[in-house]
PDB file of N, CA and C in Angstrom:
ATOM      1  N   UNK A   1       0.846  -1.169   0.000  1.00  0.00           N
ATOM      2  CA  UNK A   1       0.000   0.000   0.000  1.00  0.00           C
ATOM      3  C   UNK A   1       0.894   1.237   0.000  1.00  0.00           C
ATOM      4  N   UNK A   2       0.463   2.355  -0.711  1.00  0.00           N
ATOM      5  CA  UNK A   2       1.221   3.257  -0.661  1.00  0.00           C
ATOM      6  C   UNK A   2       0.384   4.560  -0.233  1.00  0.00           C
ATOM      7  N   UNK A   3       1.016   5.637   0.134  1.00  0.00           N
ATOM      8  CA  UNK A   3       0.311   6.981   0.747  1.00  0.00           C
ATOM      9  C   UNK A   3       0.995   7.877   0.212  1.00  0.00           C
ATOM     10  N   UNK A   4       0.126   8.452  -0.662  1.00  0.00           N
ATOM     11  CA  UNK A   4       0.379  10.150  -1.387  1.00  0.00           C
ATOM     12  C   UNK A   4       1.743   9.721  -2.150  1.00  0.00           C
ATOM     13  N   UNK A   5       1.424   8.674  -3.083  1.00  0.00           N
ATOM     14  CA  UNK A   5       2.336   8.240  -3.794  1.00  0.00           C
ATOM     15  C   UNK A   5       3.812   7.737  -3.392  1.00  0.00           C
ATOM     16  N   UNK A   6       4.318   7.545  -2.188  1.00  0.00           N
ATOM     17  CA  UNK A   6       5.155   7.198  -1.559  1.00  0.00           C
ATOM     18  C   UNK A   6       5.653   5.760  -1.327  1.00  0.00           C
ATOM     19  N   UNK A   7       6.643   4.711  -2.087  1.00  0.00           N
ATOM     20  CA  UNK A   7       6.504   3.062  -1.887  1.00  0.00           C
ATOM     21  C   UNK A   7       7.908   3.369  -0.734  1.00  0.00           C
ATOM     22  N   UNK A   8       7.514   2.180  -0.395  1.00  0.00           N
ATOM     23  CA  UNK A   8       8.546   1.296   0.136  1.00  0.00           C
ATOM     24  C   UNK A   8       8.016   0.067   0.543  1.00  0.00           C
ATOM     25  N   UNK A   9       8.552  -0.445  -0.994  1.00  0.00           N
ATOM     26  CA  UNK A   9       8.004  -2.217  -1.179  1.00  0.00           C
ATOM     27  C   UNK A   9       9.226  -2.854  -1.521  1.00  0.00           C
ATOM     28  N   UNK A  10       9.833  -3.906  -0.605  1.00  0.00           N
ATOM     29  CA  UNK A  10      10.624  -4.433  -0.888  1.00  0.00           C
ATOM     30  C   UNK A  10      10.774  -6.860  -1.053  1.00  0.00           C
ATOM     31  N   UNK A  11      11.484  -6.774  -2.326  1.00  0.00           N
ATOM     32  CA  UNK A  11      11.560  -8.181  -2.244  1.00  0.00           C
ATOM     33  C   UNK A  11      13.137  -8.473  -1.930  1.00  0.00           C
ATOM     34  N   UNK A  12      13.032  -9.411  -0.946  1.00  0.00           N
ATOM     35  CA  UNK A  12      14.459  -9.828  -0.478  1.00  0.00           C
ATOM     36  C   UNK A  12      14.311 -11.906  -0.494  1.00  0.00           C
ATOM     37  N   UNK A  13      15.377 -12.435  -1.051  1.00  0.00           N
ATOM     38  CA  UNK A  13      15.513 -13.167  -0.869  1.00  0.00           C
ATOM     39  C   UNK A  13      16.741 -13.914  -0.048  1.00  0.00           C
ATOM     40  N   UNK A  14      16.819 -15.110   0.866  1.00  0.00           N
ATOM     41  CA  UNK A  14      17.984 -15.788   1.898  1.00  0.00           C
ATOM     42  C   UNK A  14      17.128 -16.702   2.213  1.00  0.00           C
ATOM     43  N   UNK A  15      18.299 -17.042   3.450  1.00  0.00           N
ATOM     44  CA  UNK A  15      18.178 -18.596   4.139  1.00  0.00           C
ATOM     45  C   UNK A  15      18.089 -17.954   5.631  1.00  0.00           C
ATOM     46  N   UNK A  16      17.092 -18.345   6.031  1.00  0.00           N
ATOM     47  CA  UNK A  16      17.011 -18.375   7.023  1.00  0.00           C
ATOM     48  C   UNK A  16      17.774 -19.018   8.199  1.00  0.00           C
ATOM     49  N   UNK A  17      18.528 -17.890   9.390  1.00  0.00           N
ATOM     50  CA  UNK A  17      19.296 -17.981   9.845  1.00  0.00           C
ATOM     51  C   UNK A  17      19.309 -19.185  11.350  1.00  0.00           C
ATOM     52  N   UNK A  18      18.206 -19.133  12.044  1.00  0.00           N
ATOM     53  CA  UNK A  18      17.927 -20.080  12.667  1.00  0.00           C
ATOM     54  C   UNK A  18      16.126 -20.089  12.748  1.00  0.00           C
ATOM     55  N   UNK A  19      15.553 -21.324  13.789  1.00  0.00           N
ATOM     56  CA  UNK A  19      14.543 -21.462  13.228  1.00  0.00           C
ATOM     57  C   UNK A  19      13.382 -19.678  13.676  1.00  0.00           C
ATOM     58  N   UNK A  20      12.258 -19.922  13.296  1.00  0.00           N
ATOM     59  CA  UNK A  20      11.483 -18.696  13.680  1.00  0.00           C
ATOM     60  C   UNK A  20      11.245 -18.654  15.283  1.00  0.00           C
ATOM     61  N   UNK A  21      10.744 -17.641  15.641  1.00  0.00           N
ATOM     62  CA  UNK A  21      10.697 -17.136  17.014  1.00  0.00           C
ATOM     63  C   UNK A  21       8.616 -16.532  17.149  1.00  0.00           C
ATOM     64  N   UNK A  22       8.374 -16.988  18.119  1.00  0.00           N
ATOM     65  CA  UNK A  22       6.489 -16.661  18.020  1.00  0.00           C
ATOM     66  C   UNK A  22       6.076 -15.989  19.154  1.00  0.00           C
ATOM     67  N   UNK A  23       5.690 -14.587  19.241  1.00  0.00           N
ATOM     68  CA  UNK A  23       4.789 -14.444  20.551  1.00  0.00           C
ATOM     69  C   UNK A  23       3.496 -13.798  20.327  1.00  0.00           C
ATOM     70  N   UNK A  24       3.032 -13.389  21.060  1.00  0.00           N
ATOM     71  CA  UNK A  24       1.565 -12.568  21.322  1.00  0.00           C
ATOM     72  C   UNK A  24       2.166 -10.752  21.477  1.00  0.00           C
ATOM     73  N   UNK A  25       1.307 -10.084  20.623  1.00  0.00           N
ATOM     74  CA  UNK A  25       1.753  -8.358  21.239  1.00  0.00           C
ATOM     75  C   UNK A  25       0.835  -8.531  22.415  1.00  0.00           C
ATOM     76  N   UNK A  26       1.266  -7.123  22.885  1.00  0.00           N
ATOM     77  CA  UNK A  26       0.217  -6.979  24.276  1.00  0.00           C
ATOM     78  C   UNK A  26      -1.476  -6.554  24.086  1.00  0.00           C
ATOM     79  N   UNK A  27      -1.834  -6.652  22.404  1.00  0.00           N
ATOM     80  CA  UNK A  27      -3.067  -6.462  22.021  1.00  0.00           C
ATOM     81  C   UNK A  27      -3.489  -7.777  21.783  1.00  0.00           C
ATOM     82  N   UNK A  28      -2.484  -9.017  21.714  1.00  0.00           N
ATOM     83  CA  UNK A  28      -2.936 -10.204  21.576  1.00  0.00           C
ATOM     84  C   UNK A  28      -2.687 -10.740  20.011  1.00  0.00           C
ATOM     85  N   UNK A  29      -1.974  -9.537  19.088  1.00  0.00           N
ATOM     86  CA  UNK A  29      -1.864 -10.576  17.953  1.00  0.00           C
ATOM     87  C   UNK A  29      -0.339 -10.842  17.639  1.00  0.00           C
ATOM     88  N   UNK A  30      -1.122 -12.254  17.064  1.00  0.00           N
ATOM     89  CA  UNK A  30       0.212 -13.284  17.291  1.00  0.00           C
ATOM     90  C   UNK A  30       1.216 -12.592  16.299  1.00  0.00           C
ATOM     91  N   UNK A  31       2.985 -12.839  16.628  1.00  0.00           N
ATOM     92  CA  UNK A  31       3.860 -12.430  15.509  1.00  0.00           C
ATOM     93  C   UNK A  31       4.631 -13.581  15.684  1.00  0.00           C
ATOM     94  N   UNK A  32       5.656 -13.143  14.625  1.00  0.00           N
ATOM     95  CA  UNK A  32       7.134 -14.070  14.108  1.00  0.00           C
ATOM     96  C   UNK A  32       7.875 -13.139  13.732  1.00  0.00           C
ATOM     97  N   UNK A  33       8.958 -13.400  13.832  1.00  0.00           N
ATOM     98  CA  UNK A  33      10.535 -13.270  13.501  1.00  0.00           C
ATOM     99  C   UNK A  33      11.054 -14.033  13.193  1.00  0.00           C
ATOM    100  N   UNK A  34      12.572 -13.630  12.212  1.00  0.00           N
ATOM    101  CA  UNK A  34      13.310 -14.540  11.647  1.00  0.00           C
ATOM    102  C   UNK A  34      14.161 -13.505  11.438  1.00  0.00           C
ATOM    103  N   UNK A  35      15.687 -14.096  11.257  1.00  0.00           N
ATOM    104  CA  UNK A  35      17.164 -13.435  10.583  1.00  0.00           C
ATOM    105  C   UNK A  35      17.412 -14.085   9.306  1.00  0.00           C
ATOM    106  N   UNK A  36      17.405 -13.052   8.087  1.00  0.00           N
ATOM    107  CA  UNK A  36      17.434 -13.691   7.390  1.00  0.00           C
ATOM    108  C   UNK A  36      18.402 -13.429   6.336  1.00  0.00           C
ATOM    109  N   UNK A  37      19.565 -14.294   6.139  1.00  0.00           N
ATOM    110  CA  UNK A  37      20.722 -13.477   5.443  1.00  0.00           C
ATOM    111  C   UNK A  37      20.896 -14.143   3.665  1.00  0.00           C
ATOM    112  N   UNK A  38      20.724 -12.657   3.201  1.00  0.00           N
ATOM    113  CA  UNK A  38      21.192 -12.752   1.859  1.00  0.00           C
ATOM    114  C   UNK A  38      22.333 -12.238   1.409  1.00  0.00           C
ATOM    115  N   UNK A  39      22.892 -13.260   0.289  1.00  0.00           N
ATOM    116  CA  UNK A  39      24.456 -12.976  -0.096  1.00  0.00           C
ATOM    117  C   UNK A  39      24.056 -13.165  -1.896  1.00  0.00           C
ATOM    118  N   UNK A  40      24.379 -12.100  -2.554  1.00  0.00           N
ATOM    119  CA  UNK A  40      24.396 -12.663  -4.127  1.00  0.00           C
ATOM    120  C   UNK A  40      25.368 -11.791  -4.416  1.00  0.00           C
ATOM    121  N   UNK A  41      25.165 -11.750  -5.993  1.00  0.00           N
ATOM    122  CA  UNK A  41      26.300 -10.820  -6.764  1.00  0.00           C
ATOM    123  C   UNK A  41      25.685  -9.876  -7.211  1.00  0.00           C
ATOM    124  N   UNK A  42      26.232  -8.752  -7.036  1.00  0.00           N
ATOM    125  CA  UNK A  42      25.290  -7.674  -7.815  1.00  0.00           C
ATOM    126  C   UNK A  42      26.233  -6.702  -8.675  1.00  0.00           C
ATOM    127  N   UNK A  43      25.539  -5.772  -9.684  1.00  0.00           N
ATOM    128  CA  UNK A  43      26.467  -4.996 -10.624  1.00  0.00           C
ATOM    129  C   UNK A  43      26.403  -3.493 -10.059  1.00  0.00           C
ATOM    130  N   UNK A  44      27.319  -2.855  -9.495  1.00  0.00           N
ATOM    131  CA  UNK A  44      27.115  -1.488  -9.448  1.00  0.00           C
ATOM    132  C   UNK A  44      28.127  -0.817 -10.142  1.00  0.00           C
ATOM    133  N   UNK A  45      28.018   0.443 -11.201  1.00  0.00           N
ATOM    134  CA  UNK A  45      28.781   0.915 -11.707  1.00  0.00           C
ATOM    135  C   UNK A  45      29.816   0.201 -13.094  1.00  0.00           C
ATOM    136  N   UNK A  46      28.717  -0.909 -13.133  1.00  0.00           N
ATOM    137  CA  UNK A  46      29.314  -1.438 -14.067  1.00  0.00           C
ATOM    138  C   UNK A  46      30.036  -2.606 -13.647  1.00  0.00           C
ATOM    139  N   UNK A  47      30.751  -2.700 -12.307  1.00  0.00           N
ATOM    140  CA  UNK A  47      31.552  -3.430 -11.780  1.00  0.00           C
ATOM    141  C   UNK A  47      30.972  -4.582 -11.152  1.00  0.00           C
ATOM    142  N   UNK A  48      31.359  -5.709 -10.629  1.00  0.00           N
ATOM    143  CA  UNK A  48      30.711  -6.696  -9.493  1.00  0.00           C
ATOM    144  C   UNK A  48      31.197  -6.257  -8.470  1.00  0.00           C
ATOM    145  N   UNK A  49      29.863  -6.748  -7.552  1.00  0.00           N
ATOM    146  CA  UNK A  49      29.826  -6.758  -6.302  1.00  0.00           C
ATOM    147  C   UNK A  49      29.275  -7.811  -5.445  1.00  0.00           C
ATOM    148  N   UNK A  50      29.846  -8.377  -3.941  1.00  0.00           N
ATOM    149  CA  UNK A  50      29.061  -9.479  -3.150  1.00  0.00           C
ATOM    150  C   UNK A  50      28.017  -8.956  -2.923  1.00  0.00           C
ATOM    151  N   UNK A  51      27.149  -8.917  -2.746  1.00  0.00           N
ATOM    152  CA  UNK A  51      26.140  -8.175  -1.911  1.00  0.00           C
ATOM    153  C   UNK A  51      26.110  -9.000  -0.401  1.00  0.00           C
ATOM    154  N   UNK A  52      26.076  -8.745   0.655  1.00  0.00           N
ATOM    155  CA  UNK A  52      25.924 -10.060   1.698  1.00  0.00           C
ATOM    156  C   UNK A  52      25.195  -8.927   2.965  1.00  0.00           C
ATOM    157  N   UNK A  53      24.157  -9.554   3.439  1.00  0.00           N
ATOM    158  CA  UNK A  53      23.343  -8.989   4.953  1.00  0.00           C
ATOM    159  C   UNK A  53      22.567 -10.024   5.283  1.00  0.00           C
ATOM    160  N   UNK A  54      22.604  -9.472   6.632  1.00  0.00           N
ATOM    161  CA  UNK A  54      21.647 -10.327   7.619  1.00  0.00           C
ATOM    162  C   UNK A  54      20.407  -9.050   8.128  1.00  0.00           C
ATOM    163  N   UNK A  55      19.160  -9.347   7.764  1.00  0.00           N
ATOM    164  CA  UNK A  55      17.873  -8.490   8.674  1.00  0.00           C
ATOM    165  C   UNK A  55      16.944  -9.389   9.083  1.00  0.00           C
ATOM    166  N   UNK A  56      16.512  -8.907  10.643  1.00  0.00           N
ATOM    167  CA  UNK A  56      14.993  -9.258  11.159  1.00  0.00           C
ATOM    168  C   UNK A  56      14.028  -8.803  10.163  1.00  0.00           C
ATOM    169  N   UNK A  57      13.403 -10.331  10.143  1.00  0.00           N
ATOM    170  CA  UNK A  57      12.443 -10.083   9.146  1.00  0.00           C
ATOM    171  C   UNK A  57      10.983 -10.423   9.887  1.00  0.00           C
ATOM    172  N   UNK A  58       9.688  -9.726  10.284  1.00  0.00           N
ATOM    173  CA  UNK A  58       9.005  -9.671  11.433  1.00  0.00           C
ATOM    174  C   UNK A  58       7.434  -9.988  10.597  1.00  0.00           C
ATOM    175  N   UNK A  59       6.968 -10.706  10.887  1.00  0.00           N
ATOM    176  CA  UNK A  59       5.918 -11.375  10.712  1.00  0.00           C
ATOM    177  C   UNK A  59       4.692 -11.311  11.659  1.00  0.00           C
ATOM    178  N   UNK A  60       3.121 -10.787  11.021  1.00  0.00           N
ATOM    179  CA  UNK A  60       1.948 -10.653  12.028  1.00  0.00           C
ATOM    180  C   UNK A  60       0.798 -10.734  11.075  1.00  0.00           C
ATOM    181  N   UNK A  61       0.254 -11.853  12.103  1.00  0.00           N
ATOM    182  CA  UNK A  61      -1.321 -12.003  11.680  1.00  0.00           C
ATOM    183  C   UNK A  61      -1.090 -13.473  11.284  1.00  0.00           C
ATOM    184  N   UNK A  62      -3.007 -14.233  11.732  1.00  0.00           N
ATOM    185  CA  UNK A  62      -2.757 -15.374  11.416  1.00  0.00           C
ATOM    186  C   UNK A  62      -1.784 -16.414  10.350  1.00  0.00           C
ATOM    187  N   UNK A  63      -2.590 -15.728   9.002  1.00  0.00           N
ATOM    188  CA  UNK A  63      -2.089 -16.259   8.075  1.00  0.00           C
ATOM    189  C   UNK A  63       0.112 -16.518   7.561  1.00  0.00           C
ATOM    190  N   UNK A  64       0.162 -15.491   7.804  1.00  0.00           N
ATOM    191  CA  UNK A  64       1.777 -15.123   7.492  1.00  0.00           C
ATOM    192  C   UNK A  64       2.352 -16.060   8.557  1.00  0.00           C
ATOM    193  N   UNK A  65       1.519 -16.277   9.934  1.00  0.00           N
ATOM    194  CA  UNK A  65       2.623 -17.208  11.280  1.00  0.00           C
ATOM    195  C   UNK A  65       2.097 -18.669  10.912  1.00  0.00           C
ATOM    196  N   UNK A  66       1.019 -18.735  10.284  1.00  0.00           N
ATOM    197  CA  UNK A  66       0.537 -20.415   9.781  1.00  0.00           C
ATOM    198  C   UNK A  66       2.149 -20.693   8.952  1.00  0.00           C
ATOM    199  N   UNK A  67       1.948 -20.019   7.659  1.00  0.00           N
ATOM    200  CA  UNK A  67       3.320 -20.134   6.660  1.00  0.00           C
ATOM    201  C   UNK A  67       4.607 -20.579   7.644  1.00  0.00           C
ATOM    202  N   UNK A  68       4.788 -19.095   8.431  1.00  0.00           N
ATOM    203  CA  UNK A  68       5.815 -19.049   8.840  1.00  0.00           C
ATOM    204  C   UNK A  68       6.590 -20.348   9.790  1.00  0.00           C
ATOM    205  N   UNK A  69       4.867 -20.437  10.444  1.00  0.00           N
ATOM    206  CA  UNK A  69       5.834 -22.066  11.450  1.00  0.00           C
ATOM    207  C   UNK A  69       6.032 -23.386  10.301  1.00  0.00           C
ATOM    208  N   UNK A  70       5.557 -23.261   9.300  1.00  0.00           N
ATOM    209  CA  UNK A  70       6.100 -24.394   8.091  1.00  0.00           C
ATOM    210  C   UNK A  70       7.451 -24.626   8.100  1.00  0.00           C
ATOM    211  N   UNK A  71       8.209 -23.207   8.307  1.00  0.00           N
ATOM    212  CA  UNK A  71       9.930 -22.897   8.102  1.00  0.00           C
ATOM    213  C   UNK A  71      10.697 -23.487   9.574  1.00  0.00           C
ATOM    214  N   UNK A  72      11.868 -23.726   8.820  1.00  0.00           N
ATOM    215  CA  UNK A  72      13.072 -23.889   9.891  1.00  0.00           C
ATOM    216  C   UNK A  72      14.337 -23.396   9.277  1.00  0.00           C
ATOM    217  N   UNK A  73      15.312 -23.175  10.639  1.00  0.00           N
ATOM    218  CA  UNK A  73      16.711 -23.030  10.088  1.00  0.00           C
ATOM    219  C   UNK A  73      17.452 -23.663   8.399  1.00  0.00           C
ATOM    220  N   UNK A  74      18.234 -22.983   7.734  1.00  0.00           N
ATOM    221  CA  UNK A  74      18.510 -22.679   6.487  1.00  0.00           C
ATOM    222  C   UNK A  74      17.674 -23.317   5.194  1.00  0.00           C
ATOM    223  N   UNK A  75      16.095 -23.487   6.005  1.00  0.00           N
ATOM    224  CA  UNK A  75      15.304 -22.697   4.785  1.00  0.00           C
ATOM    225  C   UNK A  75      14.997 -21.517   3.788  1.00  0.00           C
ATOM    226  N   UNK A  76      15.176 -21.779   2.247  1.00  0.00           N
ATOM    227  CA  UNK A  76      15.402 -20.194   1.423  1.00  0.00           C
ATOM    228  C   UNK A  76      13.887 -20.002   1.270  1.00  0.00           C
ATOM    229  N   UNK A  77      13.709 -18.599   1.554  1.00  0.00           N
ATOM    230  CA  UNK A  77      12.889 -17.773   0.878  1.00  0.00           C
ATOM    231  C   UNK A  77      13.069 -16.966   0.589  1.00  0.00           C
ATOM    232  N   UNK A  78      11.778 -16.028  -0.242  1.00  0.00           N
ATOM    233  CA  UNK A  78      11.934 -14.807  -0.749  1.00  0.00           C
ATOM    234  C   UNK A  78      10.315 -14.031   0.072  1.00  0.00           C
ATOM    235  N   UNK A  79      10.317 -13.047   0.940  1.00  0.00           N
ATOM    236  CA  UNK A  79       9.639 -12.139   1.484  1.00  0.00           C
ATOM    237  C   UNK A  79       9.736 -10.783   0.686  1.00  0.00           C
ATOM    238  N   UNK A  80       8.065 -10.156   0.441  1.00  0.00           N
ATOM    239  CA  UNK A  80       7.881  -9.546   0.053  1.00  0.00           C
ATOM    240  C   UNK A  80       7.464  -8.685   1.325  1.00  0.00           C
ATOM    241  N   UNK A  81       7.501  -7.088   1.875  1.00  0.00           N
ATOM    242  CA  UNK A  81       7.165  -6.462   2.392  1.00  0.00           C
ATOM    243  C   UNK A  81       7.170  -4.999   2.494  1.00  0.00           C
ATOM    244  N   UNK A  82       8.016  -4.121   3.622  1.00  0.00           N
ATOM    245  CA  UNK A  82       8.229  -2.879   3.711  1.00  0.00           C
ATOM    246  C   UNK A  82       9.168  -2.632   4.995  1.00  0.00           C
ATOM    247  N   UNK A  83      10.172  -1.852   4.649  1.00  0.00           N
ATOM    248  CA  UNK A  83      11.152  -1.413   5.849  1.00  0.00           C
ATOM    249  C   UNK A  83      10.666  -0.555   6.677  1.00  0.00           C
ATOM    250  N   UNK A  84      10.973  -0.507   7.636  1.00  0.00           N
ATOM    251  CA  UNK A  84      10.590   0.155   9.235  1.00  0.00           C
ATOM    252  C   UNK A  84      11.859   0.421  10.509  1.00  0.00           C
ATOM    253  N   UNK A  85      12.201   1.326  10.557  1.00  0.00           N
ATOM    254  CA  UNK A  85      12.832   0.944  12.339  1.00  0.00           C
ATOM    255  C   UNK A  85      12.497   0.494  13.575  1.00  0.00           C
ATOM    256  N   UNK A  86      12.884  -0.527  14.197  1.00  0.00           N
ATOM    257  CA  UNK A  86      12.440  -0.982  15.316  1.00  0.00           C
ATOM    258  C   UNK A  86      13.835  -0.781  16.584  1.00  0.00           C
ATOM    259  N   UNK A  87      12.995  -0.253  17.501  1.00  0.00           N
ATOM    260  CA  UNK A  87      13.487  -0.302  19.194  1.00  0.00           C
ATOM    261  C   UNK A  87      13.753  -1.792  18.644  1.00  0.00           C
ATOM    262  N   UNK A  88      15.472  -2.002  18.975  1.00  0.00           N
ATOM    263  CA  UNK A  88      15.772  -3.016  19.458  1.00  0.00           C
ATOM    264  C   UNK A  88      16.021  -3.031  21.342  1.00  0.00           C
ATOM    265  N   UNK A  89      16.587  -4.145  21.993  1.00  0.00           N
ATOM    266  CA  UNK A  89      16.553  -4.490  23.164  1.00  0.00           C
ATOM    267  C   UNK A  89      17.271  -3.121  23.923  1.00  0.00           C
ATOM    268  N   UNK A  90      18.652  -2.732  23.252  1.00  0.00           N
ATOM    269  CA  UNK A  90      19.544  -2.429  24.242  1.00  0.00           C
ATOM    270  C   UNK A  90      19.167  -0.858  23.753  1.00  0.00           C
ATOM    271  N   UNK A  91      17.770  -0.616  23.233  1.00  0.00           N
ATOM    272  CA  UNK A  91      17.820   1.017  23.018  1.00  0.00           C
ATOM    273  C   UNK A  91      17.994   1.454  21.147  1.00  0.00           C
ATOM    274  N   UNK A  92      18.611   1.148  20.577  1.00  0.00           N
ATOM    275  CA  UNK A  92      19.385   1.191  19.223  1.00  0.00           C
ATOM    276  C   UNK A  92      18.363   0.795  18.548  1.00  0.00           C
ATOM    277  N   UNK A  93      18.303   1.768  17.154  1.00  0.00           N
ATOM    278  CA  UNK A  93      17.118   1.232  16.259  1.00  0.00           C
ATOM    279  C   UNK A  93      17.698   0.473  15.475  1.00  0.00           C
ATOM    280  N   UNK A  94      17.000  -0.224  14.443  1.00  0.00           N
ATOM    281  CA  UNK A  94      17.698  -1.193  13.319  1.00  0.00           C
ATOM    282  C   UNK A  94      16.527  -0.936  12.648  1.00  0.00           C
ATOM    283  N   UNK A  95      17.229  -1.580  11.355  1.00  0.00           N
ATOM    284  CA  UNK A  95      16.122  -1.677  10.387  1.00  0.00           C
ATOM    285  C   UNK A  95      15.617  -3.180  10.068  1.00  0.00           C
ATOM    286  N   UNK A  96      14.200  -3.676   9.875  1.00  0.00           N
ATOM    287  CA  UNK A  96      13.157  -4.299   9.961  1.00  0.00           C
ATOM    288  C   UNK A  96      12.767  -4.657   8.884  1.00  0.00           C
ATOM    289  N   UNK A  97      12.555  -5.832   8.112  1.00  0.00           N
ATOM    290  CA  UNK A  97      11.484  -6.036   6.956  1.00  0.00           C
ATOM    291  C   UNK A  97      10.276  -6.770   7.852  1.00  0.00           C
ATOM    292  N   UNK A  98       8.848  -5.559   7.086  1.00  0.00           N
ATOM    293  CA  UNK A  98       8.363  -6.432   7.984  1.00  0.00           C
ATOM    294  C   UNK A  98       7.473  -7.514   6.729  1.00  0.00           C
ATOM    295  N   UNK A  99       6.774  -8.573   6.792  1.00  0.00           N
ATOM    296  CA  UNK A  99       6.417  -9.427   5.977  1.00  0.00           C
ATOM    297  C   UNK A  99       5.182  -8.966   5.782  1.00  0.00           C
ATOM    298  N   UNK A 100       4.753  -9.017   4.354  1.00  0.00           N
ATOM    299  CA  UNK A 100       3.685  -8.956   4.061  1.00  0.00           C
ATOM    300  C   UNK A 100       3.274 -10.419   3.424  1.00  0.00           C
ATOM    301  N   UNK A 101       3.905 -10.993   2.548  1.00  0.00           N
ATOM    302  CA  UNK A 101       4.433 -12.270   1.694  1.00  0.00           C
ATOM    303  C   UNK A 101       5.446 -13.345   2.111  1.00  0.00           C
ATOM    304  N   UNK A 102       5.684 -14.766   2.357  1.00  0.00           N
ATOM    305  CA  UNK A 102       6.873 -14.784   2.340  1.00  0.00           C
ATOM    306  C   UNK A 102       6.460 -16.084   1.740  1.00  0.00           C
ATOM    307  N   UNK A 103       7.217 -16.621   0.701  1.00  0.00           N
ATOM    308  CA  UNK A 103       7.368 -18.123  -0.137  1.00  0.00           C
ATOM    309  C   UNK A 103       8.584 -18.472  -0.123  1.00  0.00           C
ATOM    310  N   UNK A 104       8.778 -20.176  -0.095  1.00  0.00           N
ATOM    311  CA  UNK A 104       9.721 -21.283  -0.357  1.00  0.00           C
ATOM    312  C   UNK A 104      10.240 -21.021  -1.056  1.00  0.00           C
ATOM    313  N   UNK A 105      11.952 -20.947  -1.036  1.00  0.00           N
ATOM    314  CA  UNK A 105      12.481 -21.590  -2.451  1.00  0.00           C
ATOM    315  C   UNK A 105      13.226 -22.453  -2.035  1.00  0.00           C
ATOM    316  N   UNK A 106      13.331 -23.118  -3.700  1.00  0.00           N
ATOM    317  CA  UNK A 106      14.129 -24.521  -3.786  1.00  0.00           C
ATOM    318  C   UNK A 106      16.066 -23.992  -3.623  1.00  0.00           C
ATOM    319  N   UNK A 107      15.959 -25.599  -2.950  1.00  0.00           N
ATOM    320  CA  UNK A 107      17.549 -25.514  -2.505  1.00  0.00           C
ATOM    321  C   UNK A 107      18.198 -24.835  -1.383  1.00  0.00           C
ATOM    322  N   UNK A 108      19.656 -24.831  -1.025  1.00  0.00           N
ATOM    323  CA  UNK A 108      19.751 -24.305  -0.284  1.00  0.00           C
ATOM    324  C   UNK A 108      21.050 -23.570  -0.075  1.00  0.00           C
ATOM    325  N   UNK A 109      21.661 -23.130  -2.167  1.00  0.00           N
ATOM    326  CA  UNK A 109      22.904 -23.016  -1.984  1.00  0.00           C
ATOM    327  C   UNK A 109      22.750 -20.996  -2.020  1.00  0.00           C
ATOM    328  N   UNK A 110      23.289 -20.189  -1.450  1.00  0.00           N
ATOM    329  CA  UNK A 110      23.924 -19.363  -1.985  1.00  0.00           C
ATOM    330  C   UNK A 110      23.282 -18.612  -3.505  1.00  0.00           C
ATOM    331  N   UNK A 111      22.790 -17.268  -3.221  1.00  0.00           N
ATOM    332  CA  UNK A 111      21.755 -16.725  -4.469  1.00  0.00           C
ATOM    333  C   UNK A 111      23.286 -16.231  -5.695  1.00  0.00           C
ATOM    334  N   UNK A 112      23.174 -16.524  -6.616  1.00  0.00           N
ATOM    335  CA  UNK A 112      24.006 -15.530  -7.669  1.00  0.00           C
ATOM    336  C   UNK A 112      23.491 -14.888  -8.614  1.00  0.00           C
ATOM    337  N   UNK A 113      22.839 -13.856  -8.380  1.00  0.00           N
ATOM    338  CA  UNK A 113      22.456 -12.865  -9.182  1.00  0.00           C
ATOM    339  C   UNK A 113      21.520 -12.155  -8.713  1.00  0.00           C
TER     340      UNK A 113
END
């Protein structure tokens, strides 16, 4: 969804770093988390590049935590969503994908391209 013409829609694909994580907010709806690190090759400037990161990728509402408990550790997918900052623990924001989408992929080597 976008507002007054404004996106931030993003597709990221990785392997999931260990298995998912599940609780309740304090309004009662259920979420998930996951770390999820992607490494490919990418072209900038003409040149190659690794690309390689790890982000919390945050999951809410029935449907997306049904999917989500399907997954375990270095399962690949590709999540479709939108970036956000989140209060992490020790104070420090980070940045967040949060899930709108997230599907299987096959295998489990390393993205190149």
């Amino acid at each position: 969804m976008t507002v007054d013409g404004v996106h931030n829609q993003v597709w990221l694909s990785g392997t999931l770093v260990r298995d998912p994580e599940f609780r309740h907010s304090p309004a009662g709806i259920p979420l998930g988390r996951f770390t999820l690190e992607h490494q490919s090759r990418q072209q900038e400037a003409g040149m190659p590049r690794q690309a390689r990161l790890r982000i919390t990728v945050k999951a809410a509402g029935d449907l997306l935590l049904q999917r989500l408990r399907t997954l375990q550790r270095g399962d690949r997918v590709r999540v479709r969503g939108f970036l956000n900052r989140d209060n992490h623990r020790n104070g420090e924001q980070r940045l967040v994908l949060h899930a709108e989408q997230i599907e299987s992929l096959p295998g489990s080597e390393p993205e190149q391209g």
